[in-house]
Protein backbone atom coordinates (compact mmCIF):
# COMPACT_ATOMS: atom_id res chain seq x y z
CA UNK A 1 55.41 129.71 74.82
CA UNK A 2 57.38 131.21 72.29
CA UNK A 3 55.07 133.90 70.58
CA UNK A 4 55.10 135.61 74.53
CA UNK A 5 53.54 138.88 73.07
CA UNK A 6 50.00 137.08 71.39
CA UNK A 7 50.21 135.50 74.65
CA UNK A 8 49.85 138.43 76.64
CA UNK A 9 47.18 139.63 74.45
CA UNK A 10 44.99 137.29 74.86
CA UNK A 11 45.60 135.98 78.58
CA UNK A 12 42.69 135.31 80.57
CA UNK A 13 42.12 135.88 84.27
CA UNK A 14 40.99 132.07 84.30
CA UNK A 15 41.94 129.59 81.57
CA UNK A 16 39.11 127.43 80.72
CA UNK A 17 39.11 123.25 81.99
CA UNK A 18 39.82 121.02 79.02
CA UNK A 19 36.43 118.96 77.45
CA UNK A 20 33.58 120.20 75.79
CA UNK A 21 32.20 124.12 75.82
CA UNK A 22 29.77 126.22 75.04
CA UNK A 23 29.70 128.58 72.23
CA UNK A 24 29.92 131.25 74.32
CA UNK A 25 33.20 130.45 75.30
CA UNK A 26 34.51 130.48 72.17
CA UNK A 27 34.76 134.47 72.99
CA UNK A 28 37.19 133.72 75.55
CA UNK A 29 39.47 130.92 74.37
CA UNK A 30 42.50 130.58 76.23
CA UNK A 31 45.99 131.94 75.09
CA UNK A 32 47.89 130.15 72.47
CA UNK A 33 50.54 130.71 69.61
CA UNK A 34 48.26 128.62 67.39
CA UNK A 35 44.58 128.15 67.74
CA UNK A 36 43.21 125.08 65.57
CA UNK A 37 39.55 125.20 64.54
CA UNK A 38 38.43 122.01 63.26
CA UNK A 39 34.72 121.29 61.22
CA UNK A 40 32.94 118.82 60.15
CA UNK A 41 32.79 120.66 56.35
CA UNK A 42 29.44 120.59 55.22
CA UNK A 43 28.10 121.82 58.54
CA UNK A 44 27.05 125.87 58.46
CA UNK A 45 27.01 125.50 62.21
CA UNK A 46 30.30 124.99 62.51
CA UNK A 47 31.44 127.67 59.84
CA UNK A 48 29.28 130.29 62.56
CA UNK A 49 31.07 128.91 65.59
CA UNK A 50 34.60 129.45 63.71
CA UNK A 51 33.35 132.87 62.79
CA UNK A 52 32.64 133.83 66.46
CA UNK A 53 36.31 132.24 67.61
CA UNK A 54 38.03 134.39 65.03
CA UNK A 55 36.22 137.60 65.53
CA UNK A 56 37.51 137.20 69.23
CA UNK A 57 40.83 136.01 68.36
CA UNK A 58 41.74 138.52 65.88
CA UNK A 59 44.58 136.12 64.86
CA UNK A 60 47.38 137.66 62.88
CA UNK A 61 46.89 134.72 60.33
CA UNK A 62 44.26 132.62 59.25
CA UNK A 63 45.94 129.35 57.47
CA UNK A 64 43.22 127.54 55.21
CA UNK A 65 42.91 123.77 54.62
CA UNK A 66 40.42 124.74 51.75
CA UNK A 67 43.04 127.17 49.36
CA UNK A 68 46.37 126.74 47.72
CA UNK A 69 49.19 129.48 48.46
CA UNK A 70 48.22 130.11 44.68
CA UNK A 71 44.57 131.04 45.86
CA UNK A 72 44.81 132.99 49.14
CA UNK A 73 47.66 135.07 47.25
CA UNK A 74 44.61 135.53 44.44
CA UNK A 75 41.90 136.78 47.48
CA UNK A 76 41.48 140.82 46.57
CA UNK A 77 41.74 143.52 48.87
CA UNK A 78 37.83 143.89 49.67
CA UNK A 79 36.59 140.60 50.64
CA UNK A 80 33.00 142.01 51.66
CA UNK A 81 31.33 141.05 47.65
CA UNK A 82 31.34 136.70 48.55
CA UNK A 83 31.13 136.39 45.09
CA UNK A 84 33.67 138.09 43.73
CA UNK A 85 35.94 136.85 46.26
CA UNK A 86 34.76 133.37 44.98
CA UNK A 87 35.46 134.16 41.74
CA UNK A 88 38.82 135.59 42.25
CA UNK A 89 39.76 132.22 43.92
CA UNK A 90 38.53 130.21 41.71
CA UNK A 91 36.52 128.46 45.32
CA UNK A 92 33.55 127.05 43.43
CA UNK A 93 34.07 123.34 41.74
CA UNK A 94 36.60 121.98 43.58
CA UNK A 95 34.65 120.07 45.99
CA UNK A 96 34.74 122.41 48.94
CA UNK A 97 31.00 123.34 50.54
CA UNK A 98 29.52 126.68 49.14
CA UNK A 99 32.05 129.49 49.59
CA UNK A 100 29.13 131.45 51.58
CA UNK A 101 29.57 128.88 54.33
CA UNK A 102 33.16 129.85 54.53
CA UNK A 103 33.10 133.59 53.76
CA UNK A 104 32.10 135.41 57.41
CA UNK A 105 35.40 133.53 58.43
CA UNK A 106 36.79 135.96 56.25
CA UNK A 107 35.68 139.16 57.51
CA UNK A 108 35.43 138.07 61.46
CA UNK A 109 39.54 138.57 61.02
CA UNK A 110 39.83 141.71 58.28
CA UNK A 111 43.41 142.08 59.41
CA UNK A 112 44.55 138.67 59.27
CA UNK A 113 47.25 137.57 56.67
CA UNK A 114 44.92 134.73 55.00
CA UNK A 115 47.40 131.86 54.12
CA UNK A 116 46.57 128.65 51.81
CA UNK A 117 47.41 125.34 52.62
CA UNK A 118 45.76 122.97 50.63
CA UNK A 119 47.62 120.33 49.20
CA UNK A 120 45.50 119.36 45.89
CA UNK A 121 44.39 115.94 45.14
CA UNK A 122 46.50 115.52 41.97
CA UNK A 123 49.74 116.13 44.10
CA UNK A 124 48.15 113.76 47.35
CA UNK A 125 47.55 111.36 45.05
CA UNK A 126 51.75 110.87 44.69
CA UNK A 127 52.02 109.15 47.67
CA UNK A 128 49.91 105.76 46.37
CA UNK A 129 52.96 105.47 43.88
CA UNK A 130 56.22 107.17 45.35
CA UNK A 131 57.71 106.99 49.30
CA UNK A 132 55.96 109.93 51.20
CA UNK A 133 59.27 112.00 52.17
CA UNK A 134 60.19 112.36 48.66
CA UNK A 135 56.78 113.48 48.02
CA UNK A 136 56.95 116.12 51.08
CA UNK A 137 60.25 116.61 49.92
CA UNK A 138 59.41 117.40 45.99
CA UNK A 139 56.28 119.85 47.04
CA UNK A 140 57.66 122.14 49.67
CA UNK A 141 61.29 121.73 49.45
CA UNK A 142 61.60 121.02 53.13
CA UNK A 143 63.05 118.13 55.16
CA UNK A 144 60.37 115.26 56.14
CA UNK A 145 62.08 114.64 59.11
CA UNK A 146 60.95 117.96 60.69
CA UNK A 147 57.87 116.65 60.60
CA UNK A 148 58.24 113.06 61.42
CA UNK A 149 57.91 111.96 57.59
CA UNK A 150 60.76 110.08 57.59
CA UNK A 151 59.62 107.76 59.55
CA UNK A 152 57.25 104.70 59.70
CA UNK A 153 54.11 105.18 61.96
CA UNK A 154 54.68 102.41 64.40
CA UNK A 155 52.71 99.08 63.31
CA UNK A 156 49.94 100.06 66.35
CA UNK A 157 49.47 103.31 65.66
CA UNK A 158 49.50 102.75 61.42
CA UNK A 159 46.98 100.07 61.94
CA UNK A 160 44.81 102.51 63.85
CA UNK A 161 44.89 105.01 61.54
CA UNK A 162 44.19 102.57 58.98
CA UNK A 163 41.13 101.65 60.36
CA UNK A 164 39.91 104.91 60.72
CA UNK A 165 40.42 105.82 57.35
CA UNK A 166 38.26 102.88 56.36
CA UNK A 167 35.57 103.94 58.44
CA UNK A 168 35.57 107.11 57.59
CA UNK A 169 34.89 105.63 53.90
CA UNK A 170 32.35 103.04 54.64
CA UNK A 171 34.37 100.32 54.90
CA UNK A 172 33.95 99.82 51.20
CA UNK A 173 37.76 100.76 50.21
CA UNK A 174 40.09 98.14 48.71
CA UNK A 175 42.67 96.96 51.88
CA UNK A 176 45.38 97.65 49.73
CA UNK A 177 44.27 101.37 49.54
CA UNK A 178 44.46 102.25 53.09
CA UNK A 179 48.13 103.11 53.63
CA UNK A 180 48.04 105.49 50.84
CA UNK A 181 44.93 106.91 52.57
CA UNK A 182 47.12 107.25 55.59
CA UNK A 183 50.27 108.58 54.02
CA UNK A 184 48.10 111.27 52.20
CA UNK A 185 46.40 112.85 55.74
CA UNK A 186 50.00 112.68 57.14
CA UNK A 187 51.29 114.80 53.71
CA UNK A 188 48.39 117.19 54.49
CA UNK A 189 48.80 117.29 58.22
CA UNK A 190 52.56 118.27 57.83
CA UNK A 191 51.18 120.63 54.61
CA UNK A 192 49.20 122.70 57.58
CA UNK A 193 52.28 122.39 59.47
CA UNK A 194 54.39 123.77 57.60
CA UNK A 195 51.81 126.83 56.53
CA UNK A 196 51.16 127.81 60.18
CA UNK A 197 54.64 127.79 61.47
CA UNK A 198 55.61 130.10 58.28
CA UNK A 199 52.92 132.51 59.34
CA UNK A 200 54.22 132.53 62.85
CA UNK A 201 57.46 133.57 61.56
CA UNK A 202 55.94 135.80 59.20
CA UNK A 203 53.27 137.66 61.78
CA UNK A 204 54.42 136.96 65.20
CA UNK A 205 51.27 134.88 65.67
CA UNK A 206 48.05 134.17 66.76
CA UNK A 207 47.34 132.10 63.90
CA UNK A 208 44.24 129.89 63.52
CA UNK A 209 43.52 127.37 61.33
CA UNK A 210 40.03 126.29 59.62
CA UNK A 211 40.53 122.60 58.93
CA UNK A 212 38.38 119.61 59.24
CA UNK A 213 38.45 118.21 62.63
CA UNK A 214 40.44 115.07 61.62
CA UNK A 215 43.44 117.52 61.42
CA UNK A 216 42.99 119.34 65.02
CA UNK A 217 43.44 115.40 66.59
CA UNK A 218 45.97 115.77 69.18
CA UNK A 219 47.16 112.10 68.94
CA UNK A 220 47.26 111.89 65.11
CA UNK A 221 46.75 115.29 63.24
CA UNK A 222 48.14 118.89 62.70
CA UNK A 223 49.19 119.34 66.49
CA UNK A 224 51.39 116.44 66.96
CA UNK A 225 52.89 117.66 63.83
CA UNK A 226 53.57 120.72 64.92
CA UNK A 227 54.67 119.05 68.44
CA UNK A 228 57.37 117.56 66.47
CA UNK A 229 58.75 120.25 64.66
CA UNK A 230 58.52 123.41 66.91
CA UNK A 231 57.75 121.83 70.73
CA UNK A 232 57.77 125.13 72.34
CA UNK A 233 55.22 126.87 70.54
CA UNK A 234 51.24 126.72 72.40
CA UNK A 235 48.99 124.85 70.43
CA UNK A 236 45.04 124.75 71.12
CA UNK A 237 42.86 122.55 69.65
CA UNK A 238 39.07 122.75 69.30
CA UNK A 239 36.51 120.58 67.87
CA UNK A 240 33.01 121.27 65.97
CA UNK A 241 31.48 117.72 66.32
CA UNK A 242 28.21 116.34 65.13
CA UNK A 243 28.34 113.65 68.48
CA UNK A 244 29.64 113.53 71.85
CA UNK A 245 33.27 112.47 71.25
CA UNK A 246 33.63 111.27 75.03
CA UNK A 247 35.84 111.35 77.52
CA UNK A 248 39.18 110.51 75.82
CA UNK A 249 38.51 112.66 73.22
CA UNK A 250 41.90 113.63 71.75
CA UNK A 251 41.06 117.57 71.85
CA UNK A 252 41.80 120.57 74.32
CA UNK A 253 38.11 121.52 73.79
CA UNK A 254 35.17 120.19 71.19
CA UNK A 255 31.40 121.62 70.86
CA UNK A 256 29.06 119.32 69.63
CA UNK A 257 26.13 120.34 67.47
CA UNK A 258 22.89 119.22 65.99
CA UNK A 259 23.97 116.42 62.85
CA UNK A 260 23.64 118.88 59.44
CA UNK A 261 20.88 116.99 57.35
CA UNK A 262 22.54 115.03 54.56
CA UNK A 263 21.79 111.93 52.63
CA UNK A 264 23.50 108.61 53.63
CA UNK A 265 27.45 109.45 53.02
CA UNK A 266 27.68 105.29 52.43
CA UNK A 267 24.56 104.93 50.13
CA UNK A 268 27.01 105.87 46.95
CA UNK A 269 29.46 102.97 48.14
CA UNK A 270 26.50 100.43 47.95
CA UNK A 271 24.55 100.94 44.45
C-alpha cells in the first residue's frame, strides 16, 4: 500500500471478512488508500449509510460522480446552508436526486478536499460518434492507455457488459446503441480514475468516492481502473444494494437495504 501513513490511521485490530455487513460496520471499515462508496442514486438510505462511512473515515478527499471540477471548485466555504450550497453549484436540474439527499455527505467530512468528477452527458455522448481514446484523450489530456482505453474489451467480457447495459435500460434500447453505452461507463469509470488518483497525489489520501454502485464493480468499474493504472495503491469497495447480490458478488463488502419506493423504471420504455 502506497499511501502507508492513511494506512496506519485507520488500521484495525481485526480487518473485517469480505461479503455483506452491517451498518454498523461501516464505522470500522478496514484500511485503504481509496475507499469506494457506491448507491443506488435515488435511495436516501444509501446517502445515510455513506454519511456514517465518511464521518468515520474522515477521508482527505471526497471525489464526486455527481459534480464537474467546475462545480466542486464553485462549493463555498460554509457548506452547512443546503441551499445555498445548491445554488452555488448549480446541483438542482441536472438530473441528480435532491441535493438534500447528498448534502450530510458533505459535512460528515468538513475537512475533506471535495473533488468533481462528473463527466457531462454532452461530452459522454462523443463516444457514439468518435473512437473512445481520442475522446479520453481530448477531455483530460491524459493517455488512454493508463487506463486500459486503448484497448478493445475482449469479445466475452464486451458482450457482457453489453448485456448489462441493456438490462439496466429495459431491454428496450436499439442493439446498435449498446457499445456506445459501454464505451461511455468505461469514459466515466476512467473519469473517476483519474479524479481519485489526482487527489491522492494532491492529499496523501484516504479518498472516498460517492458513485453509483455500477462504478465500485471490481470486475468492470472504477477499481479495475484504478488496478490498471496505479496497482499498488489499496482499493476498497462497498456496495449500497436494493437485493442480495449473492455470493459472487464482485465487491469487497455490499449492504443491502429495503427497495426505495419508485414507479416502474421500464413503464416510460413501454407507452
Amino acid at each position: 500500500m502506497r499511501y502507508c501513513l492513511a494506512a496506519l490511521i485507520l488500521a484495525l485490530p481485526l480487518p473485517l471478512s469480505a461479503g455483506p455487513l452491517t451498518p454498523e460496520a461501516l464505522d470500522v471499515l478496514p484500511a485503504s488508500d481509496v475507499v469506494i462508496l457506491g448507491e443506488v442514486h435515488d435511495n436516501p438510505a444509501h446517502h445515510t449509510l455513506q454519511a456514517r462511512a465518511v464521518e468515520a473515515l474522515q477521508p482527505a478527499a471526497l471525489v464526486w460522480e455527481m459534480m464537474t471540477p467546475e462545480q466542486a471548485a464553485r462549493l463555498p466555504e460554509d457548506l452547512r446552508d443546503a441551499g445555498a450550497v445548491d445554488e452555488a453549484i448549480g446541483w438542482a436540474g441536472r438530473g441528480w436526486p435532491d441535493f438534500a439527499h447528498y448534502h450530510p455527505i458533505l459535512l460528515a467530512a468538513p475537512g475533506a478536499r471535495n473533488v468533481g468528477a462528473e463527466v457531462p452527458r454532452e461530452q459522454a455522448r462523443r463516444v457514439f460518434g468518435e473512437p473512445l481514446p481520442e475522446v479520453f484523450s481530448d477531455l483530460f489530456g491524459l493517455s488512454p492507455a493508463r487506463f486500459g482505453l486503448d484497448r478493445a474489451l475482449p469479445p466475452q467480457d464486451q458482450a457482457a457488459r453489453e448485456a448489462l447495459q441493456a438490462v439496466a435500460h429495459c431491454d428496450a434500447l436499439p442493439e446498435h446503441l449498446l457499445p456506445g453505452m459501454v464505451a461511455a461507463q468505461r469514459l466515466r469509470d476512467a473519469a473517476l480514475a483519474q479524479a481519485v488518483l489526482a487527489a491522492l497525489d494532491e492529499t496523501g489520501g484516504p479518498v472516498a468516492v460517492i458513485t453509483g454502485w455500477g462504478h465500485a464493480r471490481r470486475d468492470t468499474g472504477l477499481p479495475r481502473k484504478l488496478a490498471l493504472a496505479e496497482p499498488d495503491i489499496g482499493v476498497l469497495s462497498v456496495a449500497m444494494l436494493e437485493s442480495d447480490p449473492g455470493p459472487e458478488a464482485p465487491f469487497d463488502h455490499w449492504i443491502v437495504t429495503a427497495p426505495h419506493p419508485r414507479e416502474d423504471p421500464c413503464a416510460a420504455f413501454g407507452e
